[in-house]
Protein backbone atom coordinates (compact mmCIF):
# COMPACT_ATOMS: atom_id res chain seq x y z
CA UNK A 1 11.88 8.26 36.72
CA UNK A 2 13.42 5.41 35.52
CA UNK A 3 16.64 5.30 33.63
CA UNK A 4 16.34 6.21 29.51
CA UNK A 5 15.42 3.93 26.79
CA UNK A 6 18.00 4.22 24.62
CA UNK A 7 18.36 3.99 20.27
CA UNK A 8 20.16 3.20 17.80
CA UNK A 9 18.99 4.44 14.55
CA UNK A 10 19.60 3.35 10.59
CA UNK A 11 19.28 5.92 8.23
CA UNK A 12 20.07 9.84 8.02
CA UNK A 13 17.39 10.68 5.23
CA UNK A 14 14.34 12.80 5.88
CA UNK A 15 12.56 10.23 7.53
CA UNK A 16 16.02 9.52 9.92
CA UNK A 17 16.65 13.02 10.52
CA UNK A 18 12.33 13.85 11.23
CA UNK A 19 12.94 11.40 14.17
CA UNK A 20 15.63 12.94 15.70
CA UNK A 21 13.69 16.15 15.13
CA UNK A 22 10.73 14.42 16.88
CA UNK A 23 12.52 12.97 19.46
CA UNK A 24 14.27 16.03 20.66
CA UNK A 25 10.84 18.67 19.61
CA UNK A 26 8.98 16.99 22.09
CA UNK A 27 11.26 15.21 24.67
CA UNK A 28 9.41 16.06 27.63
CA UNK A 29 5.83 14.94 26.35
CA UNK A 30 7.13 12.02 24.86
CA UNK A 31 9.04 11.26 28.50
CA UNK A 32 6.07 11.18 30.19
CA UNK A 33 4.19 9.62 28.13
CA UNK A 34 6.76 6.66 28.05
CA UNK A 35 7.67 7.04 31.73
CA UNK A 36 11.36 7.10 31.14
CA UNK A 37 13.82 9.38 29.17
CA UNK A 38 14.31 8.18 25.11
CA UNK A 39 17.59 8.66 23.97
CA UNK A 40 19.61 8.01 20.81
CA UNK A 41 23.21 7.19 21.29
CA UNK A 42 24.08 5.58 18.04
CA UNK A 43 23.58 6.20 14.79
CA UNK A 44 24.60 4.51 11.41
CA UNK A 45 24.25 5.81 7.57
CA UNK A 46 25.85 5.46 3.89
CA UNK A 47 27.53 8.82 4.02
CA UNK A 48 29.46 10.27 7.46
CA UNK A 49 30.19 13.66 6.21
CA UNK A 50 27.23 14.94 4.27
CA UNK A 51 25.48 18.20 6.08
CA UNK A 52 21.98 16.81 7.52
CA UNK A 53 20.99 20.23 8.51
CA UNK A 54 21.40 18.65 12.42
CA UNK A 55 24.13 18.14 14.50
CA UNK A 56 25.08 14.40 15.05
CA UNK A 57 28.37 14.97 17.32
CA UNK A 58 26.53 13.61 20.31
CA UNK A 59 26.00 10.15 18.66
CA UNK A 60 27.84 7.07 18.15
CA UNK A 61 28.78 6.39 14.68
CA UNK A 62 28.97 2.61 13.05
CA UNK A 63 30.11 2.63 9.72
CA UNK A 64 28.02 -0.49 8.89
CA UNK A 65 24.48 -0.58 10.29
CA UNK A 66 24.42 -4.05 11.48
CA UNK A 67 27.15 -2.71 14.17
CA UNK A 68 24.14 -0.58 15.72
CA UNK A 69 23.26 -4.57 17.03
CA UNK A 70 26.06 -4.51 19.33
CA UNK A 71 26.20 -1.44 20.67
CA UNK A 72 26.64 -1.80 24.49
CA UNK A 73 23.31 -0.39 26.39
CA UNK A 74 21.02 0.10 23.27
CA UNK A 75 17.11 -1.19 24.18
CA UNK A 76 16.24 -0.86 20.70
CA UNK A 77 16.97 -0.29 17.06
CA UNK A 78 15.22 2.01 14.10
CA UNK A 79 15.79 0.77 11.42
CA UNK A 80 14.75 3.48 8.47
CA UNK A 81 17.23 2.91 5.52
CA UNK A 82 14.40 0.98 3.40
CA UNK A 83 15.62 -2.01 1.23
CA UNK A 84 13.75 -5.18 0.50
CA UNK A 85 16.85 -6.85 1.35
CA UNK A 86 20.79 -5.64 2.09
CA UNK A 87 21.93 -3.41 5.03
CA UNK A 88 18.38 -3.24 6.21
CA UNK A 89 17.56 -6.90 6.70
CA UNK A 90 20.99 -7.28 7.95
CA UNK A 91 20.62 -4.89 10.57
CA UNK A 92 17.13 -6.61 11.77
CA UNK A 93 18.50 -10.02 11.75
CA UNK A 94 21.27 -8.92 13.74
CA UNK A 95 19.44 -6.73 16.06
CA UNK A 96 16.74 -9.63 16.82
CA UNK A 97 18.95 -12.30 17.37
CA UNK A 98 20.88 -10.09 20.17
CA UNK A 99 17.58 -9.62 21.43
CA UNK A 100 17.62 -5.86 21.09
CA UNK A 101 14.02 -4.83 19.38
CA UNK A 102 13.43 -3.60 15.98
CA UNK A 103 11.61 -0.29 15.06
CA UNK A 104 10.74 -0.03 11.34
CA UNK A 105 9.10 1.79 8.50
CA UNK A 106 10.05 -0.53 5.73
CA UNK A 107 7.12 -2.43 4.41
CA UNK A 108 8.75 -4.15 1.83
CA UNK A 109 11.19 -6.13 4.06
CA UNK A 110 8.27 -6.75 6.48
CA UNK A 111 6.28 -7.66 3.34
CA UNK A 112 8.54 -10.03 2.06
CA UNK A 113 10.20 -11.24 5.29
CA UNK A 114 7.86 -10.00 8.20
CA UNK A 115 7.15 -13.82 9.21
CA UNK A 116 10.96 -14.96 9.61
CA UNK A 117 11.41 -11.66 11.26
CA UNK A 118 8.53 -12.59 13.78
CA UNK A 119 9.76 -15.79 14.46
CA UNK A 120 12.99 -13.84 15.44
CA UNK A 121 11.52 -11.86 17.59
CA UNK A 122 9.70 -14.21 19.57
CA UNK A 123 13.07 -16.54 19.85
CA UNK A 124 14.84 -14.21 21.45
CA UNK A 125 12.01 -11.95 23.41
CA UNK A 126 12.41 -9.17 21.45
CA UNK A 127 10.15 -7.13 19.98
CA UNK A 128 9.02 -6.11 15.99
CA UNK A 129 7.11 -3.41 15.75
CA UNK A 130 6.32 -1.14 12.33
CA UNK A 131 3.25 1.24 12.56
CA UNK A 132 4.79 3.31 10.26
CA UNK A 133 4.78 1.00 7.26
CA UNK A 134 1.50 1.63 6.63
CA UNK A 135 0.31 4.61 5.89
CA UNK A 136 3.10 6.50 8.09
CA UNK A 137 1.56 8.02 11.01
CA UNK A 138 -1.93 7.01 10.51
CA UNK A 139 -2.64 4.03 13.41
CA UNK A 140 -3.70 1.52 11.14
CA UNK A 141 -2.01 -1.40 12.64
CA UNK A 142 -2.39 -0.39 15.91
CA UNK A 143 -6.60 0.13 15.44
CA UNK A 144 -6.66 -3.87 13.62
CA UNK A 145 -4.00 -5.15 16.36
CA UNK A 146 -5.78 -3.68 19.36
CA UNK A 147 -9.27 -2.05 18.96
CA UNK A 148 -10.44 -4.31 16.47
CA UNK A 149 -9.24 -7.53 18.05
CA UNK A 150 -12.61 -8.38 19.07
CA UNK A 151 -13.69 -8.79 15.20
CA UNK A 152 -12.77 -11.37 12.72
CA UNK A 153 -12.04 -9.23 9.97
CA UNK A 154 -13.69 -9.94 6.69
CA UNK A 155 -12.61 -7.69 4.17
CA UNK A 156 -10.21 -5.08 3.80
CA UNK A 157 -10.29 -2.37 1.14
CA UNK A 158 -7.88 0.91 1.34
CA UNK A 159 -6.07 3.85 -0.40
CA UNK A 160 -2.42 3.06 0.19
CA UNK A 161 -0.27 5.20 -2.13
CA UNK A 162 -0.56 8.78 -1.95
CA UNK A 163 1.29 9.44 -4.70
CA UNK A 164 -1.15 7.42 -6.42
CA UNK A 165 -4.05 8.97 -5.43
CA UNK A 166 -2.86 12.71 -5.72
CA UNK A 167 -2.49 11.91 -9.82
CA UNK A 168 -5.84 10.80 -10.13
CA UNK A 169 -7.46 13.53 -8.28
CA UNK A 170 -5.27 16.22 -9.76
CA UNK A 171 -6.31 14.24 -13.54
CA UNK A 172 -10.24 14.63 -12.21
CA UNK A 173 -9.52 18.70 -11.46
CA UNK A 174 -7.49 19.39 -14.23
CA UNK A 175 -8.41 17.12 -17.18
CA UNK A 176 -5.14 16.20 -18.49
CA UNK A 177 -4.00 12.40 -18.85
CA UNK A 178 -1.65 10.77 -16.83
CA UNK A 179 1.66 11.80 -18.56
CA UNK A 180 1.59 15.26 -17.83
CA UNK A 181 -0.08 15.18 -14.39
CA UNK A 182 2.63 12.99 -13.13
CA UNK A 183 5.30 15.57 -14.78
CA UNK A 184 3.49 17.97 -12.29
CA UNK A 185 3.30 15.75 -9.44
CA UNK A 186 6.60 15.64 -10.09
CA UNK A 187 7.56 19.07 -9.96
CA UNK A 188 5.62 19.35 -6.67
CA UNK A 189 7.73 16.65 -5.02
CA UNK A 190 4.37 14.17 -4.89
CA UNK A 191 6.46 11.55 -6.99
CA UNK A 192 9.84 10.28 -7.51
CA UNK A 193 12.06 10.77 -10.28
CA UNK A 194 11.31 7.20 -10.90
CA UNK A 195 7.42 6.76 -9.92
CA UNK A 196 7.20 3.24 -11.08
CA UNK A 197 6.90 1.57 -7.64
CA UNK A 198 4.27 4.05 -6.65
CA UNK A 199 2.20 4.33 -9.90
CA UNK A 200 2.49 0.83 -10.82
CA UNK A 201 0.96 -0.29 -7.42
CA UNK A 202 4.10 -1.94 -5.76
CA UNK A 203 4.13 -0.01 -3.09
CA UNK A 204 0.84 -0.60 -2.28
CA UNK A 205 0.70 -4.08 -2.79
CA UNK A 206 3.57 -4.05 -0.13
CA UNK A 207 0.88 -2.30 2.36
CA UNK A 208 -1.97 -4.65 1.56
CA UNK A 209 0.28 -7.63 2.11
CA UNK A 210 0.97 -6.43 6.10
CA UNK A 211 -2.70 -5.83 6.58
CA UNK A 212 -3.99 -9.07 5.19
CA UNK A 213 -1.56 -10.78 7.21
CA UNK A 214 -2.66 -8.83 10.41
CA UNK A 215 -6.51 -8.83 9.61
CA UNK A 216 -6.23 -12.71 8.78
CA UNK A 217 -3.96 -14.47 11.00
CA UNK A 218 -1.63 -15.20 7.90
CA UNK A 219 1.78 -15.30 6.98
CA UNK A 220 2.95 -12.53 4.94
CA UNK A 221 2.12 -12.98 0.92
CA UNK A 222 3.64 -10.06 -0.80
CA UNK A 223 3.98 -12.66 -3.91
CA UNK A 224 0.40 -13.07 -4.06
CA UNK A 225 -0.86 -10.16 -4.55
CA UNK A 226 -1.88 -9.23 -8.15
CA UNK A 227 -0.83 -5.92 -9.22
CA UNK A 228 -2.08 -3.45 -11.94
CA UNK A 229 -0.90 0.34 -11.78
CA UNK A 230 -2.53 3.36 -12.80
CA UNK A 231 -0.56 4.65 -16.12
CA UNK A 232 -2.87 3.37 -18.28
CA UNK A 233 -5.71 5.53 -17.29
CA UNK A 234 -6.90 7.99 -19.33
CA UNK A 235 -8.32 12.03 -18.16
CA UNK A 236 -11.06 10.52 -20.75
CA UNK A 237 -11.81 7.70 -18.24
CA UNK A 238 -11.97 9.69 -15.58
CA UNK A 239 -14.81 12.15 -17.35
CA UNK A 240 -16.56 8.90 -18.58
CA UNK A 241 -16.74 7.18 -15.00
CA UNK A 242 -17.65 10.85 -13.36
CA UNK A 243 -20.56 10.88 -16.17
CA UNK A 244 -21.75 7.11 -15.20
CA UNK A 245 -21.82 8.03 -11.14
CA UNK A 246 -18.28 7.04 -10.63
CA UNK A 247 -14.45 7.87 -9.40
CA UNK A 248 -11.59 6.39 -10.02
CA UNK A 249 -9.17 4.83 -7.11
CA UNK A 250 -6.01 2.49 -6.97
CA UNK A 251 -7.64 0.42 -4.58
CA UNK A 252 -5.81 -2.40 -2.46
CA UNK A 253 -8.38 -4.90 -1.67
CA UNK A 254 -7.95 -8.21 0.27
CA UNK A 255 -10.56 -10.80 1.71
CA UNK A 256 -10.80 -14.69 2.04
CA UNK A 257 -12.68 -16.84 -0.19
CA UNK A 258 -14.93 -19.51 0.90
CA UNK A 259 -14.74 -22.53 -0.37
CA UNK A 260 -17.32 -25.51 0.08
CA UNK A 261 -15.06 -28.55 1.28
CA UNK A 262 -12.15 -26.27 1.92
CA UNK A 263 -10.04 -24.11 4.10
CA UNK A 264 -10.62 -20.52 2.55
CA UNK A 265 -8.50 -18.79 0.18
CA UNK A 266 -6.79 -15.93 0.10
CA UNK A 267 -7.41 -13.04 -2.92
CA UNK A 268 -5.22 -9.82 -2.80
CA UNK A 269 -4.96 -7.32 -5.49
CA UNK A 270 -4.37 -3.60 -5.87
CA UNK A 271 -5.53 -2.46 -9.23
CA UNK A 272 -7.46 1.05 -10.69
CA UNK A 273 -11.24 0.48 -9.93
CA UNK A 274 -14.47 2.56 -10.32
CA UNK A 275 -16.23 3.36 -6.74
CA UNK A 276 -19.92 4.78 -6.71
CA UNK A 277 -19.34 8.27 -5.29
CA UNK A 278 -21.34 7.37 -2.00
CA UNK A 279 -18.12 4.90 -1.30
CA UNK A 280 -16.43 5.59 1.57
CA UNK A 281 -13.19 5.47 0.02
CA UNK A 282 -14.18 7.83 -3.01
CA UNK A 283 -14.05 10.87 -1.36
CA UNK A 284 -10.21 10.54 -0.24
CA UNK A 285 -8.50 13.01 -2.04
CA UNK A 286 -5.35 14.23 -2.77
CA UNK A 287 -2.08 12.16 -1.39
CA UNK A 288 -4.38 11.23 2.06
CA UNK A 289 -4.21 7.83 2.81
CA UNK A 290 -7.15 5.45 4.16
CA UNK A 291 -8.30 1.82 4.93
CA UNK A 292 -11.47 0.55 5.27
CA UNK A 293 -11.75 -3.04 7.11
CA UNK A 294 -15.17 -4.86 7.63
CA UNK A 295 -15.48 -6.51 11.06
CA UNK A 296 -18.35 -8.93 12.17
CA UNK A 297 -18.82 -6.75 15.01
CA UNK A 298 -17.83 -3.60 14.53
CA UNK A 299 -19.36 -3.36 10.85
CA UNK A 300 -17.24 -1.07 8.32
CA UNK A 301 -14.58 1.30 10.24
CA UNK A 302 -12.47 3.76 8.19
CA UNK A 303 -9.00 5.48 9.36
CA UNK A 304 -7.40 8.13 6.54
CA UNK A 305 -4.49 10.13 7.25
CA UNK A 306 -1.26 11.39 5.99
CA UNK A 307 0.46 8.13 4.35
CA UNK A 308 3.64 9.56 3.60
CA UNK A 309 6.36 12.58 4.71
CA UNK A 310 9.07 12.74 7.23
CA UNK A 311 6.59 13.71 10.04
CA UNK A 312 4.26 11.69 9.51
CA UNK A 313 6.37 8.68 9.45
CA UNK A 314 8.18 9.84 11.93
CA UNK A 315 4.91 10.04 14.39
CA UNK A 316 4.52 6.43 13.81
CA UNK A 317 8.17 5.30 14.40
CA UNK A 318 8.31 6.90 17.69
CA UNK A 319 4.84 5.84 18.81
CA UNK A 320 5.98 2.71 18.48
CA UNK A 321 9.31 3.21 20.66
CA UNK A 322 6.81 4.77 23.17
CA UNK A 323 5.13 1.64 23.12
CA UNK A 324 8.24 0.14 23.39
CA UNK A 325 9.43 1.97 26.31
CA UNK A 326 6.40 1.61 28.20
CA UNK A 327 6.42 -2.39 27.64
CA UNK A 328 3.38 -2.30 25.62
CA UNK A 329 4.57 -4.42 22.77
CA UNK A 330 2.74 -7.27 20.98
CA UNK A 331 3.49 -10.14 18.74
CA UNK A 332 4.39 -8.69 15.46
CA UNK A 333 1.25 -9.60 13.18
CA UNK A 334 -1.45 -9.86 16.16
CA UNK A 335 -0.79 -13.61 16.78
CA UNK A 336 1.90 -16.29 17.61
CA UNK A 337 4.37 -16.35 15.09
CA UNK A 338 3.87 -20.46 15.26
CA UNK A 339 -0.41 -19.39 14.96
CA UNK A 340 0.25 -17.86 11.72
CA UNK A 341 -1.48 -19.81 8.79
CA UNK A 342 -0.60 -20.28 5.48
CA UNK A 343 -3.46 -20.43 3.14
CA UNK A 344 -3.97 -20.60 -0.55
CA UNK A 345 -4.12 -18.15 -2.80
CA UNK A 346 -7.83 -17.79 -4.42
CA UNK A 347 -8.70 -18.16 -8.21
CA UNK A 348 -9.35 -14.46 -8.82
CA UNK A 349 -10.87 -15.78 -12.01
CA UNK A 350 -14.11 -15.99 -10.23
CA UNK A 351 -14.76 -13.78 -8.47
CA UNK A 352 -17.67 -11.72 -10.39
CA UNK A 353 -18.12 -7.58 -10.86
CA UNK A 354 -19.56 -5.68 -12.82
CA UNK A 355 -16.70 -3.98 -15.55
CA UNK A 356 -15.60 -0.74 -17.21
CA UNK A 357 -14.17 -1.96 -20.70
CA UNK A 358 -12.29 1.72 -22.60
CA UNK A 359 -11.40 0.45 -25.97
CA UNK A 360 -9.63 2.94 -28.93
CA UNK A 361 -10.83 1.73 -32.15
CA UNK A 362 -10.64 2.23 -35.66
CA UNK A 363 -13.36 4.72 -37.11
CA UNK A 364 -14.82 2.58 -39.47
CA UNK A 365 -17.95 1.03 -39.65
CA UNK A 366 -18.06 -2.88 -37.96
CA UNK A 367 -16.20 -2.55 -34.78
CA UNK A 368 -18.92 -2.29 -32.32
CA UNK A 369 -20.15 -5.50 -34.06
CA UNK A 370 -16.50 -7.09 -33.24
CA UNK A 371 -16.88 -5.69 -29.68
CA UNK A 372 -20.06 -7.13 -29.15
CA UNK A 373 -19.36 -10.43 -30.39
CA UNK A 374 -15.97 -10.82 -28.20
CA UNK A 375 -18.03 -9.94 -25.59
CA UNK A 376 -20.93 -12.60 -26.55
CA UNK A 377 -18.78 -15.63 -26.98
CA UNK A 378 -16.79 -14.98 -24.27
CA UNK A 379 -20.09 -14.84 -22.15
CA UNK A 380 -20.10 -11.24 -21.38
CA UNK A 381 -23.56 -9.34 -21.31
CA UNK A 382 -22.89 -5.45 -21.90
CA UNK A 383 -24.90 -3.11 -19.63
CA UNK A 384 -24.16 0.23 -21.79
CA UNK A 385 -21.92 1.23 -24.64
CA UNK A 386 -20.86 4.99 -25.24
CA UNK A 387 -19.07 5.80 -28.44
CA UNK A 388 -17.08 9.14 -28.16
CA UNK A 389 -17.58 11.39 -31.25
CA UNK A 390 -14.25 12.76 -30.99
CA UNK A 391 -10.98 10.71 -32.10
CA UNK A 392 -8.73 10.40 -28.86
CA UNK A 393 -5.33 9.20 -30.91
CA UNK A 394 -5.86 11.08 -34.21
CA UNK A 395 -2.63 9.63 -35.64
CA UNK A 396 -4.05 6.53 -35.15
CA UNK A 397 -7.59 8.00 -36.08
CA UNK A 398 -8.22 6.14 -33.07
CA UNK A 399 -11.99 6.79 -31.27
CA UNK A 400 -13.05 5.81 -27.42
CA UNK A 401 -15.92 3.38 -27.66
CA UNK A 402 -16.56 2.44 -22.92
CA UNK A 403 -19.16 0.00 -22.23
CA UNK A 404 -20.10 -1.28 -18.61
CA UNK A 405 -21.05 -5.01 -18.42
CA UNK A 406 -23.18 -6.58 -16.24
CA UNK A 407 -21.42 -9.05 -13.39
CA UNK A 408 -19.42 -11.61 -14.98
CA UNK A 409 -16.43 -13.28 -13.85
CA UNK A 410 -13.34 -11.81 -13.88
CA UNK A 411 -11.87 -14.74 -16.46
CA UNK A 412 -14.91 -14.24 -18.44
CA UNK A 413 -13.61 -10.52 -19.08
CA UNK A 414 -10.03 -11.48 -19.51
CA UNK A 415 -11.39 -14.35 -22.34
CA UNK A 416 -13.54 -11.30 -23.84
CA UNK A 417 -10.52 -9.28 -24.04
CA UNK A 418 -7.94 -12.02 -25.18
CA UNK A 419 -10.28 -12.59 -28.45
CA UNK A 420 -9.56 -9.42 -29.36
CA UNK A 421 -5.90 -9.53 -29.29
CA UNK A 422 -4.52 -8.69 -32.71
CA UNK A 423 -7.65 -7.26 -33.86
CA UNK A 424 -6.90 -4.48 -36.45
CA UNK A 425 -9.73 -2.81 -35.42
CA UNK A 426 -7.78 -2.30 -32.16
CA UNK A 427 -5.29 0.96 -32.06
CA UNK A 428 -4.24 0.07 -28.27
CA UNK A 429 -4.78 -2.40 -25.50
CA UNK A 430 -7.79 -1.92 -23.89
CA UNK A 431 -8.02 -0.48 -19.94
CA UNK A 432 -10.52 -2.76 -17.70
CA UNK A 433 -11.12 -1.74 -14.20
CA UNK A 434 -13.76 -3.49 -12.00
CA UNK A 435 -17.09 -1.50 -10.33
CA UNK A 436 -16.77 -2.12 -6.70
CA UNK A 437 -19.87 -2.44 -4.70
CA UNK A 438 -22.47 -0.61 -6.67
């Protein structure tokens, strides 16, 4: 057998530690497998002395993680500290430009930096590879780099935060609004102490960013993606969409735009939406993960999984190091580094859907009239209106008037709902969330 493959790894957290669990759990399957011995000989983290519940006497120590880049021997680096930028970014520079190969799960430095990273790794012959930034163990990336490379890829759609996801289905079981689900979620260890990049869709926009840019041939455009979050969804949503035929999803969605005369656009977003419930992605429950991509060929092809937890990310950080080992890998996002385009980012004021408008309004007599005639001048043609007979704020004396319009473009709803602005009639900002596909 030929001599080990040998690590150094960035980052003692759960996710750290699950890889050396991994990595020594099933050391003779994963040998094979790879045809050589892995080994880690280095590690690096923020705090020497704290008790990881596993011994790390065996291992190098660096102080500073971009020292793991220099350590004599070393094929590879993990890199699992997380950052956008800092210690994490450091190390990857570093490790690429001594031509050691990177192993991460960080999608927001890959997000926000994959292409420079890429052209890194293609300078020096060194490899980038980071299954486990989407959806964790889940093969995404390795099913759109490899069994879908036949297909041009025409439209991606997917479930990418599980914390996300959980909230909403636990709101559909349990009927209690977002506030006090999350509190649970919480308490379950579901969601951070501080949720926001996970409830307000950054996380997933992070996700959708790496997949466009594999499914596309693009450079990474974490800045184009347009975000809305889930908080402002209501249990009373859910019950109304669930009465109309619907669920509701943080869906990340991503697809290029023709355009007559010119190179086609690019439109990202990740924002709460209403799926019929024969959808492929409305059944995902829970904190599963899953991606749906439309190829020419292959026609719609979905892969859930776990998207998050130590072992799951773990599974794809080492899957890729098998990869590694076996001198399997590919160019980073599917293509060339110097193939990479750069295209435009669409007018996502046109693109048309149908709409779920949740208003809380005054109870007195003339606001549906108001409603109506936003909707009217602003060129919007309502499909159905349901007034709730029961106040929803009654401090406010606020009541839930939904109505569902019939496909209009998106800035035709944001011009319905910008006459409205400073209505009195209006106890809160309205919630609008698109129909997908009905």
């Amino acid at each position: 057998m030929s001599d080990a493959f040998k690590l150094g790894l960035a980052g003692l957290g759960t996710v750290g530690t699950g890889v050396l669990r991994l990595l020594d759990d099933n050391a003779d399957l994963l040998s094979a497998r790879a045809g050589r011995p892995i080994e880690v000989v280095a590690v690096s983290a923020r705090t020497r002395g704290r008790d990881r519940g596993i011994d790390l006497s065996g291992y190098q120590w660096c102080d500073d993680p971009a020292d793991l880049a220099q350590v004599e021997g070393l094929d590879a680096v993990i890199e699992v500290m997380g950052g956008t930028d800092g210690p994490a970014l450091d190390l990857a520079r570093a490790s690429l430009s001594a031509g050691r190969s990177v192993v991460t799960a960080n999608k927001a430095m890959i997000a926000t930096h994959g292409f420079e990273l890429a052209q890194a790794a293609e300078t020096s012959g060194a490899a980038l590879l980071f299954e486990a930034a989407v959806c964790a163990g889940t093969p995404i990336l390795q099913t759109m780099r490899d069994g879908l490379s036949a297909n041009r890829i025409d439209r991606i759609e997917g479930i990418l935060n599980g914390t996300s996801n959980y909230i909403l289905s636990a709101m559909e079981r349990s009927g209690e609004d977002f506030g006090e689900t999350l509190a649970e979620a919480q308490r379950l260890g579901y969601a951070e102490a501080d949720p926001a990049l996970d409830v307000d869709g950054g996380d997933a926009a992070h996700k959708l960013a790496i997949l466009a840019a594999l499914g596309f041939g693009l450079r990474p455009d974490f800045a184009g993606v347009e975000v809305n979050g889930i908080r402002d969804v209501r249990a009373a949503d859910i019950a109304q969409a669930e009465r109309l035929g619907y669920k509701i999803r943080l869906v990340a969605m991503a697809d290029m735009v023709d355009r007559p005369g010119e190179a086609p656009a690019l439109l990202q977003r990740v924002r709460p939406c209403l799926l019929p419930a024969d959808h492929l992605l409305a059944g995902i429950d829970g904190p599963t993960n899953a991606v749906l991509t439309l190829g020419d060929q292959s026609g719609p092809i979905l892969i859930q999984g776990a998207g998050a937890g130590s072992a799951a990310t773990a599974s794809g950080i080492v899957a890729d190091v098998v990869a590694l080992a076996r001198g399997q890998a590919r160019a980073p996002l599917a293509v060339p580094a110097g193939q990479l385009a750069v295209a435009e980012r669409a007018d996502s004021g046109a693109r048309e859907a149908r709409y779920y408008l949740r208003f809380v309004v005054a109870d007195r007599p003339g606001v549906l009239a108001e409603l109506a005639a936003a909707m009217r001048d602003a060129r919007v043609s309502i499909q159905s209106l349901i007034q709730e007979g029961e106040g929803i704020d009654p401090e406010a004396g606020g009541i839930m008037v939904a109505l569902t319009t019939h496909r209009a473009p998106a800035r035709n709803i944001r011009d319905a709902l910008a006459r409205l602005q400073g209505s009195q009639s209006i106890v809160e900002p309205p919630l609008s969330m698109p129909i997908l596909q009905d």
